[in-house]
Protein backbone atom coordinates (compact mmCIF):
# COMPACT_ATOMS: atom_id res chain seq x y z
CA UNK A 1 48.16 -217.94 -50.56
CA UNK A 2 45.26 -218.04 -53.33
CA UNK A 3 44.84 -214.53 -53.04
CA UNK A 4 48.97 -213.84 -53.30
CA UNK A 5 49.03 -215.13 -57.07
CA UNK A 6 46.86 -212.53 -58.61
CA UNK A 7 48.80 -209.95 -56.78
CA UNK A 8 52.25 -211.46 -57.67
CA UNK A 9 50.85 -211.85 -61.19
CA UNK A 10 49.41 -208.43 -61.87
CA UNK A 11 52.83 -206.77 -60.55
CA UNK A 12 54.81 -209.29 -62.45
CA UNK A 13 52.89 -208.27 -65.53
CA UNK A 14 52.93 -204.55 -64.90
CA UNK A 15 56.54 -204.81 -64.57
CA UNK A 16 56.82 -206.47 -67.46
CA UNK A 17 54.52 -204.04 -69.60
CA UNK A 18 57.60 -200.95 -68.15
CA UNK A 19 60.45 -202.39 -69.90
CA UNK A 20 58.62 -202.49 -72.77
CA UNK A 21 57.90 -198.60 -72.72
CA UNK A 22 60.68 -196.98 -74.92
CA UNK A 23 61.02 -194.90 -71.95
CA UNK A 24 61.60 -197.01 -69.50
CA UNK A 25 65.94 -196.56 -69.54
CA UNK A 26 65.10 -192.53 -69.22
CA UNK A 27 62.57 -193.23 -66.35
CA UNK A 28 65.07 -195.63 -64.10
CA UNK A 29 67.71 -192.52 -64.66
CA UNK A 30 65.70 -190.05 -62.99
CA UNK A 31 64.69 -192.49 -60.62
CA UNK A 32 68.22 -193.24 -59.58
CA UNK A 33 69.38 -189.91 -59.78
CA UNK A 34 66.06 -188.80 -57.17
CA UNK A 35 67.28 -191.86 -54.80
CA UNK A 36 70.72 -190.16 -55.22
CA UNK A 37 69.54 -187.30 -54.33
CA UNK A 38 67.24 -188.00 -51.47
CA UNK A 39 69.76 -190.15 -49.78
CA UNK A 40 72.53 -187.62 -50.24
CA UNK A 41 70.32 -185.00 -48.45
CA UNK A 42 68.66 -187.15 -45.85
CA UNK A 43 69.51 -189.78 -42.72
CA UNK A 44 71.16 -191.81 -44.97
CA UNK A 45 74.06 -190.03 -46.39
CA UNK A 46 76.25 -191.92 -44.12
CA UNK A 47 74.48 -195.13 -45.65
CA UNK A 48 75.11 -193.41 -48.88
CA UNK A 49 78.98 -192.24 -48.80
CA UNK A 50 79.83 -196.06 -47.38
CA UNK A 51 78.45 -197.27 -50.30
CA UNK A 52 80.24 -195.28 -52.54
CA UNK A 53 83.49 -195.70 -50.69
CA UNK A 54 83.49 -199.07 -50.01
CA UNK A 55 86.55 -200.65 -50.79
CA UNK A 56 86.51 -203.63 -53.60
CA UNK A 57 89.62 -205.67 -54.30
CA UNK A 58 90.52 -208.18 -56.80
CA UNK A 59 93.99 -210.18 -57.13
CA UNK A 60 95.27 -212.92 -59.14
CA UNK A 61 98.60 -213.70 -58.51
CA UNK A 62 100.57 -210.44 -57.75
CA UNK A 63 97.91 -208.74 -60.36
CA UNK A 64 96.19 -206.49 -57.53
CA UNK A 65 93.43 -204.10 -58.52
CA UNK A 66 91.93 -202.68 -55.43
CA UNK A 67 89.68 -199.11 -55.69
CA UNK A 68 86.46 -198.37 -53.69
CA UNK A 69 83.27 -199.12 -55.32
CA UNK A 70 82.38 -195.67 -57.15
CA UNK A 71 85.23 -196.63 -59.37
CA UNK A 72 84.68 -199.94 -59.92
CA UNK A 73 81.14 -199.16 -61.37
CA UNK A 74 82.67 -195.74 -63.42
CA UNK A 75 85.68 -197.64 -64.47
CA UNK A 76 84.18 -200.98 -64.96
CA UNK A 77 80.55 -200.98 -65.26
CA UNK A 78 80.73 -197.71 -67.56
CA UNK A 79 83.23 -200.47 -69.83
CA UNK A 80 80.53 -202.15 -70.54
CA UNK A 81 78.47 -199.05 -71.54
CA UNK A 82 81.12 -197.51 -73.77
CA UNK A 83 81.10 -201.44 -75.29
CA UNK A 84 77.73 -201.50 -76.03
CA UNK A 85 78.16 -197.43 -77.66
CA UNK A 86 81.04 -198.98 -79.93
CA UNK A 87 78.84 -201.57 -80.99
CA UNK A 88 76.18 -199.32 -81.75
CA UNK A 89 78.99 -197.22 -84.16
CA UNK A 90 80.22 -199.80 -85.90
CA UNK A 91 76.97 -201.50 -87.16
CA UNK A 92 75.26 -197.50 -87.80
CA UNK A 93 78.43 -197.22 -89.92
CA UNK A 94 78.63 -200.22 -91.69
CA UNK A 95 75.22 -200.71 -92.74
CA UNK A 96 72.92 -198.01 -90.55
CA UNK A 97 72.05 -194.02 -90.57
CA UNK A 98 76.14 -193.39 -90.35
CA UNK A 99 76.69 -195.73 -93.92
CA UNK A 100 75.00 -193.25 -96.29
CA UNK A 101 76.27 -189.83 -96.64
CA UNK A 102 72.75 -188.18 -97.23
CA UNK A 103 71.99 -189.64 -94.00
CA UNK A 104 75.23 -188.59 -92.40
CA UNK A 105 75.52 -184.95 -92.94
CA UNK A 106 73.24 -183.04 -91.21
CA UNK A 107 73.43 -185.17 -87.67
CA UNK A 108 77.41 -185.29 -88.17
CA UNK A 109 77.31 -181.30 -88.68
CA UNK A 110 74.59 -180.63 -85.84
CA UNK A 111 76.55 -182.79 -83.51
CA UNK A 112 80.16 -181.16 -84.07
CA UNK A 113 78.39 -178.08 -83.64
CA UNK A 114 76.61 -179.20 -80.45
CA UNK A 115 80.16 -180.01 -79.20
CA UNK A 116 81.92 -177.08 -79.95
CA UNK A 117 79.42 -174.30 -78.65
CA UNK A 118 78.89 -175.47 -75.37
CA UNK A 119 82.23 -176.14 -74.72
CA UNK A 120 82.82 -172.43 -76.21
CA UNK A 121 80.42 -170.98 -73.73
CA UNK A 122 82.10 -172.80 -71.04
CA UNK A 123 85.87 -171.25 -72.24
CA UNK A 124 83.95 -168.02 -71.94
CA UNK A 125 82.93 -168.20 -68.72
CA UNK A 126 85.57 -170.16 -67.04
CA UNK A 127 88.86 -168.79 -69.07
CA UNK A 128 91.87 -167.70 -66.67
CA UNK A 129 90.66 -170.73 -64.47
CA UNK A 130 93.51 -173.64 -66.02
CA UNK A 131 91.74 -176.17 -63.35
CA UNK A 132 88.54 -175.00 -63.89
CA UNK A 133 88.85 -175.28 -67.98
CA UNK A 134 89.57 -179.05 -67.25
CA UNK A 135 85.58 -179.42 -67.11
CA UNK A 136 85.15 -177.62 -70.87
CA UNK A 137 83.63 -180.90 -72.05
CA UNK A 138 81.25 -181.57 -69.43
CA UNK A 139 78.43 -179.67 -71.22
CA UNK A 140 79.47 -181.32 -74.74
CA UNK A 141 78.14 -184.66 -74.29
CA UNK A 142 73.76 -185.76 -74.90
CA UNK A 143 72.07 -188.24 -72.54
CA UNK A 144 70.29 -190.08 -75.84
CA UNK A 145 68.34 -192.20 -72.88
CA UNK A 146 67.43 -189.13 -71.29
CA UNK A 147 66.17 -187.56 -74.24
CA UNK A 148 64.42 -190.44 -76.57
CA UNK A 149 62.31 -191.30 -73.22
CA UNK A 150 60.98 -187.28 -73.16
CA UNK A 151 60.25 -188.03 -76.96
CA UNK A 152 58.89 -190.95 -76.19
CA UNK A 153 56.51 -189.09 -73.59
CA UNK A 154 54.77 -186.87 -76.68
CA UNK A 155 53.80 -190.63 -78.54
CA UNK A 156 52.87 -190.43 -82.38
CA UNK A 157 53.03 -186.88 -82.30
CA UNK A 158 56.92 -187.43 -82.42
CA UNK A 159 57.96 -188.09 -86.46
CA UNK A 160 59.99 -190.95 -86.84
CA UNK A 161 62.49 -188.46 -88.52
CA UNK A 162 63.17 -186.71 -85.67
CA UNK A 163 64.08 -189.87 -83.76
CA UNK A 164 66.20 -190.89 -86.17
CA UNK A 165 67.68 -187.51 -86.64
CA UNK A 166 68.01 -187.82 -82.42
CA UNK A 167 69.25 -191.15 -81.96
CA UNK A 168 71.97 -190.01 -84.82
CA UNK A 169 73.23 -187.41 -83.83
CA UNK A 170 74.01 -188.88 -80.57
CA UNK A 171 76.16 -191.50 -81.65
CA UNK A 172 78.31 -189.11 -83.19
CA UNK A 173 78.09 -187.27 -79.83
CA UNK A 174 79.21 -190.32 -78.00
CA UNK A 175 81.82 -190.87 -80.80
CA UNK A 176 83.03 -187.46 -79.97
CA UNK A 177 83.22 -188.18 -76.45
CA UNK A 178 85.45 -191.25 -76.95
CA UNK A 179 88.14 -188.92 -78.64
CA UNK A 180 87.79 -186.21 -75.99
CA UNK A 181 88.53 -188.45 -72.96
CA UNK A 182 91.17 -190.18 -75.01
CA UNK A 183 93.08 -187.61 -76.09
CA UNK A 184 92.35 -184.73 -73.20
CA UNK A 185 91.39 -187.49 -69.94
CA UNK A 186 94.56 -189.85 -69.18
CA UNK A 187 97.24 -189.67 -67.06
CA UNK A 188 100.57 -191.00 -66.88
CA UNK A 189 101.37 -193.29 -69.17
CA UNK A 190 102.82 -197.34 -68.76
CA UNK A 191 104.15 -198.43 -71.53
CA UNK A 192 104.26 -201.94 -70.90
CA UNK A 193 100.75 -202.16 -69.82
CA UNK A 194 100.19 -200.34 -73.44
CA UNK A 195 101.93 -203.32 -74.53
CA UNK A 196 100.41 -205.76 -72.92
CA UNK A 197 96.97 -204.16 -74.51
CA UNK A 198 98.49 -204.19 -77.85
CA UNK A 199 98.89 -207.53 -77.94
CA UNK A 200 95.38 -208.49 -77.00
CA UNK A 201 93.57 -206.18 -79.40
CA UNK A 202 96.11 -207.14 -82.00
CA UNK A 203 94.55 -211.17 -80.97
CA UNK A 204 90.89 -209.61 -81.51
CA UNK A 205 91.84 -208.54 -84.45
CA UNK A 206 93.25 -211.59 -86.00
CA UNK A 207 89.92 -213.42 -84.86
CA UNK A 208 88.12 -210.78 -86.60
CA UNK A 209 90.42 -211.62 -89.99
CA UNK A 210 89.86 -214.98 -89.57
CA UNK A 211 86.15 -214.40 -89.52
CA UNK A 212 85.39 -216.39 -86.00
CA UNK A 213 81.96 -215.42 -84.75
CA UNK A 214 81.96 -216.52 -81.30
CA UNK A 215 81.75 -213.70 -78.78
CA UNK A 216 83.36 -215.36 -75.90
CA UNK A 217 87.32 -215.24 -77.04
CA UNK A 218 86.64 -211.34 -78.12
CA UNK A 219 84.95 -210.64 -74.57
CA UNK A 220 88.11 -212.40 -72.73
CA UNK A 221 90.71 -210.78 -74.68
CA UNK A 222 88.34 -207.58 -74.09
CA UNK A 223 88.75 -208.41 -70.35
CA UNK A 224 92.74 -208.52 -70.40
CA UNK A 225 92.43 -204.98 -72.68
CA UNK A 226 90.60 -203.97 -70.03
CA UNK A 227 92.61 -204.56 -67.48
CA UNK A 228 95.62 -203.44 -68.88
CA UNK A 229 94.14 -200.22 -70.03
CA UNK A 230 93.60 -199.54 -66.12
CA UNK A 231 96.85 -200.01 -65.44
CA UNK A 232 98.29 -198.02 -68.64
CA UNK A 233 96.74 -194.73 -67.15
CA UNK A 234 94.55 -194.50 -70.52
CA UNK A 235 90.68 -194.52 -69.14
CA UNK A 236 89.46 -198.01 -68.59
CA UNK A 237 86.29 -197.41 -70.37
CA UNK A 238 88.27 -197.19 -73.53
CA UNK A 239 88.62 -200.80 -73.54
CA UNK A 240 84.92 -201.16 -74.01
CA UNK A 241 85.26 -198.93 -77.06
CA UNK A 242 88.28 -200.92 -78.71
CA UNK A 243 86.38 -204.25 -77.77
CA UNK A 244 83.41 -202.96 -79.16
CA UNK A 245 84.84 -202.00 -82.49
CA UNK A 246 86.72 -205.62 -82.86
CA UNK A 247 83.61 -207.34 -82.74
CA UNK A 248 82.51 -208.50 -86.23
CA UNK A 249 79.70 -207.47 -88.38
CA UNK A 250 77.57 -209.29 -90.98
CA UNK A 251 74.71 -208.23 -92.66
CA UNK A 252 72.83 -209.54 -95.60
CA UNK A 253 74.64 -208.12 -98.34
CA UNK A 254 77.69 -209.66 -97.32
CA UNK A 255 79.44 -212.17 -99.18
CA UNK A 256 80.16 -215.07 -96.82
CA UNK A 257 79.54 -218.46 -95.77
CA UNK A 258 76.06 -219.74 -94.34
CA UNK A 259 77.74 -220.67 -91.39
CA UNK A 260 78.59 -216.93 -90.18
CA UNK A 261 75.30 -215.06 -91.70
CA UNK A 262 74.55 -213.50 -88.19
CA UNK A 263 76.02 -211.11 -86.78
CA UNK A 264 78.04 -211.33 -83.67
CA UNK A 265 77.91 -207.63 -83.09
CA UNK A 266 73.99 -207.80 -83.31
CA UNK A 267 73.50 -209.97 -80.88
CA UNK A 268 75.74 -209.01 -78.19
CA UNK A 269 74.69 -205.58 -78.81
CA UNK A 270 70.88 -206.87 -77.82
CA UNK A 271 72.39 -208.87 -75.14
CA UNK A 272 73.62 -206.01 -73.70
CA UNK A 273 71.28 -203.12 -74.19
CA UNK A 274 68.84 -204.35 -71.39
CA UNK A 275 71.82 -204.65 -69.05
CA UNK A 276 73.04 -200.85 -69.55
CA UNK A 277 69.52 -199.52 -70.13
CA UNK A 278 68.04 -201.38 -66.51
CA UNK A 279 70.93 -201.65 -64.75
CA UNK A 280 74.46 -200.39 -65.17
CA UNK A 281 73.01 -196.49 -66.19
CA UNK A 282 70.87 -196.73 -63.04
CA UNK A 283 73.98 -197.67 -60.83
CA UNK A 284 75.88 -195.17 -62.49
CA UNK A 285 73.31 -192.45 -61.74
CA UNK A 286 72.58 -193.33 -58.13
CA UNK A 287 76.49 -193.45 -57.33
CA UNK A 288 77.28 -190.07 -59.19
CA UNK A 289 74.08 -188.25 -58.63
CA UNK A 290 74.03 -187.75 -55.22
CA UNK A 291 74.78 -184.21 -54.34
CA UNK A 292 74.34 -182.78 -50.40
CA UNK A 293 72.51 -179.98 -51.48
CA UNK A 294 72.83 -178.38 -47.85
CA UNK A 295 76.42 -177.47 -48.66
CA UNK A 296 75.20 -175.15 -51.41
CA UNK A 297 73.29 -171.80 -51.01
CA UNK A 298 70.74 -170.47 -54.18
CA UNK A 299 74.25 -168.44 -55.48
CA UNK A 300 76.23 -171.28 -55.75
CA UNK A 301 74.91 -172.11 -58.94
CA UNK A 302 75.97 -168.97 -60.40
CA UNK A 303 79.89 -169.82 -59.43
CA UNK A 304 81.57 -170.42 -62.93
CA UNK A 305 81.88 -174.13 -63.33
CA UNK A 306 78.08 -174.18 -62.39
CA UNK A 307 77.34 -171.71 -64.67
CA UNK A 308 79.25 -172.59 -67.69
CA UNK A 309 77.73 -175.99 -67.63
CA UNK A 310 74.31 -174.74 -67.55
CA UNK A 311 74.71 -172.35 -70.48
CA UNK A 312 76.78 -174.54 -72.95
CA UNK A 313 73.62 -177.60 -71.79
CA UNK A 314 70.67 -174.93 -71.82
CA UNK A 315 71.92 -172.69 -74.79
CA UNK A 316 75.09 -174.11 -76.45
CA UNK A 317 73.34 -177.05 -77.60
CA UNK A 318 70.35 -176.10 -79.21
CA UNK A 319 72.50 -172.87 -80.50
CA UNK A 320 74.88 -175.60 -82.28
CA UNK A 321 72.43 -178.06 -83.08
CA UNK A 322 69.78 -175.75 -84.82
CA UNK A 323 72.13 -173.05 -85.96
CA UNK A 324 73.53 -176.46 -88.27
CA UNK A 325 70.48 -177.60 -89.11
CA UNK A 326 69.59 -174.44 -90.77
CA UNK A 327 72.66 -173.47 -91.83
CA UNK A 328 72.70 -176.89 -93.77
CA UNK A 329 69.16 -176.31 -95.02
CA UNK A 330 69.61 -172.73 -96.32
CA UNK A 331 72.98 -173.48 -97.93
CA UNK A 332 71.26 -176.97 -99.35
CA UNK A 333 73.92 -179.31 -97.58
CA UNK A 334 71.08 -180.90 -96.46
CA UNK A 335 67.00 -181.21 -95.56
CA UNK A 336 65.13 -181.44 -92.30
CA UNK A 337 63.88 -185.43 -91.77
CA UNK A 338 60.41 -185.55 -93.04
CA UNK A 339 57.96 -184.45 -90.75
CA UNK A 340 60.17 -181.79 -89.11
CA UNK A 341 60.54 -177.61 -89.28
CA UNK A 342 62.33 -175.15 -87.95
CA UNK A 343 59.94 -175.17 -85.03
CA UNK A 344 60.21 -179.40 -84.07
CA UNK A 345 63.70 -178.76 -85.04
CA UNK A 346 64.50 -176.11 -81.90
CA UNK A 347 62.53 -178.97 -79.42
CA UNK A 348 65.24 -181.46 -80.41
CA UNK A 349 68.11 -178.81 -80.05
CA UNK A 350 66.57 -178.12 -76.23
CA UNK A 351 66.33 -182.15 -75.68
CA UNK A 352 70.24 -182.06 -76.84
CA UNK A 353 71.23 -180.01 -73.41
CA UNK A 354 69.89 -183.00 -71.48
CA UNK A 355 73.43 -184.11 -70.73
CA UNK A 356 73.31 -186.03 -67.16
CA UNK A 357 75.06 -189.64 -67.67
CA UNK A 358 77.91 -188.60 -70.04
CA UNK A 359 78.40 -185.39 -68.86
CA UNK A 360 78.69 -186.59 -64.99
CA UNK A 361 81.05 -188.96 -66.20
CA UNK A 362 83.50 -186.35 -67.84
CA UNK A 363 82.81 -184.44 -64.58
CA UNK A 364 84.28 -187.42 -62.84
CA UNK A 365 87.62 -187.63 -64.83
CA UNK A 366 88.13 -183.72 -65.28
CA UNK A 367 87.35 -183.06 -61.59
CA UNK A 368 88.61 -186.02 -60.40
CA UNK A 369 91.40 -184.67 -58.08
CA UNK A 370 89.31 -182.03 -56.86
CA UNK A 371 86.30 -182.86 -54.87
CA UNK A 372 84.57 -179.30 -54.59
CA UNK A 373 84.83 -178.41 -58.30
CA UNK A 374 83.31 -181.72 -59.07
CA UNK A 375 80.08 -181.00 -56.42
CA UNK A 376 79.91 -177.74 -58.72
CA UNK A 377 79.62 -179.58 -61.71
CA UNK A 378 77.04 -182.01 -60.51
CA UNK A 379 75.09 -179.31 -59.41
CA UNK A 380 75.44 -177.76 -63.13
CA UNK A 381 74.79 -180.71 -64.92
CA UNK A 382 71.41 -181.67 -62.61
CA UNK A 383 70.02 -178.08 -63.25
CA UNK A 384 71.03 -178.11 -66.68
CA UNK A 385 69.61 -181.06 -67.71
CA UNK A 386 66.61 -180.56 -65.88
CA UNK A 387 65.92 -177.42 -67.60
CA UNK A 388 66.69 -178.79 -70.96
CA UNK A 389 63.99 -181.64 -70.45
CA UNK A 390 61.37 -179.43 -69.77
CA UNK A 391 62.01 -176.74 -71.46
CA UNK A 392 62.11 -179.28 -74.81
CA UNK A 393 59.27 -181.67 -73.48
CA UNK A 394 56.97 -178.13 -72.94
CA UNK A 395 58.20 -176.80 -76.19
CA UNK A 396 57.23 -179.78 -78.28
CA UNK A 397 53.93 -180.36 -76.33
CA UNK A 398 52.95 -176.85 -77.55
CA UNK A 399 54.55 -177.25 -81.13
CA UNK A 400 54.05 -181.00 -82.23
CA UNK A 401 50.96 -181.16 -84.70
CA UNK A 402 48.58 -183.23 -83.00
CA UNK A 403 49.20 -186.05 -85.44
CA UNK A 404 52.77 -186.28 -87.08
CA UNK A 405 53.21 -184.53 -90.23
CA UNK A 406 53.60 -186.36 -93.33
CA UNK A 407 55.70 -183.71 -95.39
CA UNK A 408 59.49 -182.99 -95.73
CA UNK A 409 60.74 -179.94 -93.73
């Protein structure tokens, strides 16, 4: 036993010292998606599919929600992600890099651009296909986990600029995302369940008036939203996002009363980001990720929905993102973040095509009544992103000054 508490100690402490790397979210995703993979593709895929299929049911009353697990952890887990996204909005807007219009420009004009390209590359490739064009924003969305933990790879080589310029750009991705799945992503519509929903945010948002700071009636009444968003045929997830955005915010240049100088917002947001970050993104990879790869030949990834995804990730993006950027610059909209060129500006567009967690999830609603389209897209969105990260991490390596510049670009 003596000899079992330096062990247990060293690996408690090692564990410890990864989730304190910045990219330790980035290196659980791959992770996941590997295990995904491997288990998909090995002895196990009957292990695998059960897990994904096995059915979870909940009931109170006559109040029945039964679906098998993959749903429960994209429509319910993934609520908890978009929460923690809204959170992140709201306080970048109200006092962060989305509050100050210099600051907002160029990321707001790289990231509609980064939206629009891909998904016009997709059209392109996948026009005269109506239930094919159902995945056009699969290759719109940025895995910011994905993508700060590459940066994070590089060390101080990596300007601050440019992860601030990164991190920026996607929120407004995810913000963009929100709207596409609300307006393009739900089915048919209850209108009492609507109702039922209206009420309860219309509760949050009275609390919010009334300046209360505890989190637990906002999460509660985020709970019935949530509930009755599933039922409403809106996405689930969207609950998250309207919960998110009813939680209050304080920060020191407000005008209010000792008592309710934190913010509420703040700290669930850091209650929650070790959750989604260690946990919940994981999940979300290993139960989405895992593609049979024997039921696919080399050609397969050339089939349109493949193929559209990998050039609106792989091209689209850092067309839209840099083609903005300098756009911007030359027209004197706006300046590259200090330490950053046209050069460090092209390795962030490549990161931007890493799209893997958002844009498996928009695979998941656009394909979701059609199994073999959604396989296609997987397979698009693993190659895609996995030529985006190394084609951006390699870039960088080769590009990055050995020290980070000081200058404006």
């Amino acid at each position: 036993m003596a000899n079992e508490e330096p062990i247990l100690a060293r690996a408690a402490n090692a564990l410890t010292d990864f989730f304190r790397l910045s990219a330790a979210g980035g290196i659980l995703l791959i992770a996941a998606a590997v295990l995904a993979l491997l288990c998909a593709n090995s002895p196990l895929e009957e292990f695998y599919d059960g897990f994904r299929e096995l059915p979870v049911a909940v009931q109170v009353g006559d109040l029945l929600i039964a679906k098998p697990l993959l749903l429960w952890i994209n429509d319910g887990l993934m609520a908890v992600f978009f929460l923690l996204v809204a959170l992140e909005i709201k306080r970048e807007a109200l006092s962060g890099q989305l509050s100050s219009r210099d600051q907002l420009i160029l990321p707001l004009l790289c990231a509609v651009a980064g939206v629009a390209v891909p998904a016009a590359f997709f059209w392109w490739i996948n026009r005269g296909d109506a239930t094919a064009m159902q995945g056009w924003a699969v290759p719109a969305a940025t895995d910011i986990a994905f993508a700060l933990g590459i940066l994070s790879l590089l060390g101080s080589r990596v300007p601050l600029g440019m992860k601030l310029l990164l991190s920026t750009i996607a929120v407004v991705d995810d913000l963009a995302a929100i709207i596409i799945i609300a307006l393009f992503y739900t089915s048919d519509l209850s209108m009492t369940a609507l109702g039922w929903a209206g009420a309860a945010i219309a509760g949050m948002f009275v609390l919010n008036r009334r300046k209360v700071t505890a989190l637990t009636p906002y999460l509660l009444l985020g709970a019935v939203v949530w509930v009755c968003v599933l039922k409403s045929g809106v996405h689930a997830t969207l609950a998250g996002v309207i919960t998110g955005l009813m939680i209050p915010h304080y920060d020191r240049s407000d005008e209010i009363d000792d008592a309710v100088q934190h913010s509420p917002l703040v700290t669930l947001e850091n209650a929650l980001h070790p959750w989604v970050a260690y946990l919940i993104l994981p999940v979300f990879a290993f139960a989405n990720a895992g593609l049979a790869l024997g039921d696919f030949v080399p050609d397969d990834v050339l089939q349109p929905v493949p193929l559209g995804i990998l050039f609106g990730l792989v091209l689209g993006k850092p067309i839209g993102v840099v083609g903005a950027a300098v756009l911007a610059k030359a027209t004197g909209i706006a300046r590259y973040p200090d330490g950053m060129d046209f050069r460090s500006m092209l390795g962030l567009g490549l990161l931007c095509g890493v799209g893997f967690t958002m844009s498996l999830f928009i695979a998941s609603l656009a394909f979701s009544n059609d199994g073999n389209l959604f396989q296609f897209a997987v397979l698009g969105v693993l190659c895609a992103s996995l030529v985006a990260a190394l084609s951006g991490y390699l870039w960088l390596r080769a590009t990055l000054p050995k020290e980070a510049a000081r200058g404006a670009g």
